[in-house]
Protein backbone atom coordinates (compact mmCIF):
# COMPACT_ATOMS: atom_id res chain seq x y z
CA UNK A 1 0.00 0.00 0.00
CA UNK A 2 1.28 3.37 -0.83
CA UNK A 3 -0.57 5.55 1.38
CA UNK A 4 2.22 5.25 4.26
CA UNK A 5 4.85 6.05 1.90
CA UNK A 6 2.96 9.24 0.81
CA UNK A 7 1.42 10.45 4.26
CA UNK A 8 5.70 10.25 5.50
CA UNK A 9 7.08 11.88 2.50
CA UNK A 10 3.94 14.63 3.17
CA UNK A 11 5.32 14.56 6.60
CA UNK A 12 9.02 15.44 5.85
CA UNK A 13 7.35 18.01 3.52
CA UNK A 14 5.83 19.62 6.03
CA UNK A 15 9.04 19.48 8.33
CA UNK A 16 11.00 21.09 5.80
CA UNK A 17 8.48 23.83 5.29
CA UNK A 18 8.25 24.53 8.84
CA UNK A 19 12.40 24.66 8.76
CA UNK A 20 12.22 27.00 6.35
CA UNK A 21 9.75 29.16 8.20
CA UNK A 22 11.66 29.23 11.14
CA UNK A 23 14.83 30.37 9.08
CA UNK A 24 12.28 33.54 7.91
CA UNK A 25 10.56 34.87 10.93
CA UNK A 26 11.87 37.53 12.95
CA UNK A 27 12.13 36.86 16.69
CA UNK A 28 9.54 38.54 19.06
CA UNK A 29 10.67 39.86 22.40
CA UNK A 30 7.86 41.22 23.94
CA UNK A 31 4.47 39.02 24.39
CA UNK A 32 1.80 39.42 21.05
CA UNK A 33 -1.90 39.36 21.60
CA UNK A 34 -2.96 36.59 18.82
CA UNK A 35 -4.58 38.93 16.74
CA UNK A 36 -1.59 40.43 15.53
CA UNK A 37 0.56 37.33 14.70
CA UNK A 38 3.04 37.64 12.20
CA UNK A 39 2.54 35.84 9.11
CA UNK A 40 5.57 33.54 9.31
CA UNK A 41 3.82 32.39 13.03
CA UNK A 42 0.68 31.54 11.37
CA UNK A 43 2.02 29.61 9.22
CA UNK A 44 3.97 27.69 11.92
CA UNK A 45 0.77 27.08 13.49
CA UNK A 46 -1.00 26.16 10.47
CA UNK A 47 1.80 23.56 9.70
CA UNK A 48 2.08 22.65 12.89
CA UNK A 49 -1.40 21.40 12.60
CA UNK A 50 -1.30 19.65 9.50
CA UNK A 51 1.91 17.24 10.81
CA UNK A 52 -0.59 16.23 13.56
CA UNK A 53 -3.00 15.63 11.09
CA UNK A 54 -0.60 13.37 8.90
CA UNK A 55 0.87 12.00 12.26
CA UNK A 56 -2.88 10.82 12.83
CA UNK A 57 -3.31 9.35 8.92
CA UNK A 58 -0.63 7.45 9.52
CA UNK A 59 -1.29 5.83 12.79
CA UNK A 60 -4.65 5.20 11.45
CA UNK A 61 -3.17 3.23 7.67
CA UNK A 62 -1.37 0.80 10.02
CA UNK A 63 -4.21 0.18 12.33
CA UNK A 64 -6.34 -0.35 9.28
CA UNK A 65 -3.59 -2.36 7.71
CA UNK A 66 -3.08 -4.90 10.30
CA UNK A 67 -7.20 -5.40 10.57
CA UNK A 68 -7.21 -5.72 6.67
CA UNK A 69 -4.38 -8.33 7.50
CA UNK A 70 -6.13 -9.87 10.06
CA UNK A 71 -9.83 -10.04 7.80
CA UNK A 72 -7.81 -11.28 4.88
CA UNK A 73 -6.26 -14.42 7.25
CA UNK A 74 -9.98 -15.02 9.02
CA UNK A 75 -11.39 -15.26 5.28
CA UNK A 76 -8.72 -17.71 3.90
């Protein structure tokens, strides 16, 4: 099945992006109400949210994997 191999290459993606980011925003000193947020931390938190999200996809493929495994032995 593919879908593991794409959901970690989406994952490293999204690593590297968020690399990148970091490289780009300017550090804050004082604290920031979250209405004014910077661009480059909104995207942090954006991307931050989709590697959970992939994190999750992939926890769920092998879960479903292993119970496709499992059907496919009960049925033969």
């Amino acid at each position: 099945m593919p879908i593991p191999s794409v959901l970690q290459a989406s994952i490293k993606t999204i690593l590297a992006i968020k690399a990148m980011n970091k490289l780009f925003a300017a550090p804050r000193s004082e604290a920031v109400p979250p209405a004014s947020l910077s661009n480059a931390e909104k995207t942090a938190y954006h991307l931050e949210n989709c590697e959970i999200r992939l994190q999750s996809y992939l926890a769920s493929c092998g879960v479903l994997q292993a119970r496709i495994e499992n059907m496919t032995k009960f049925v033969s």
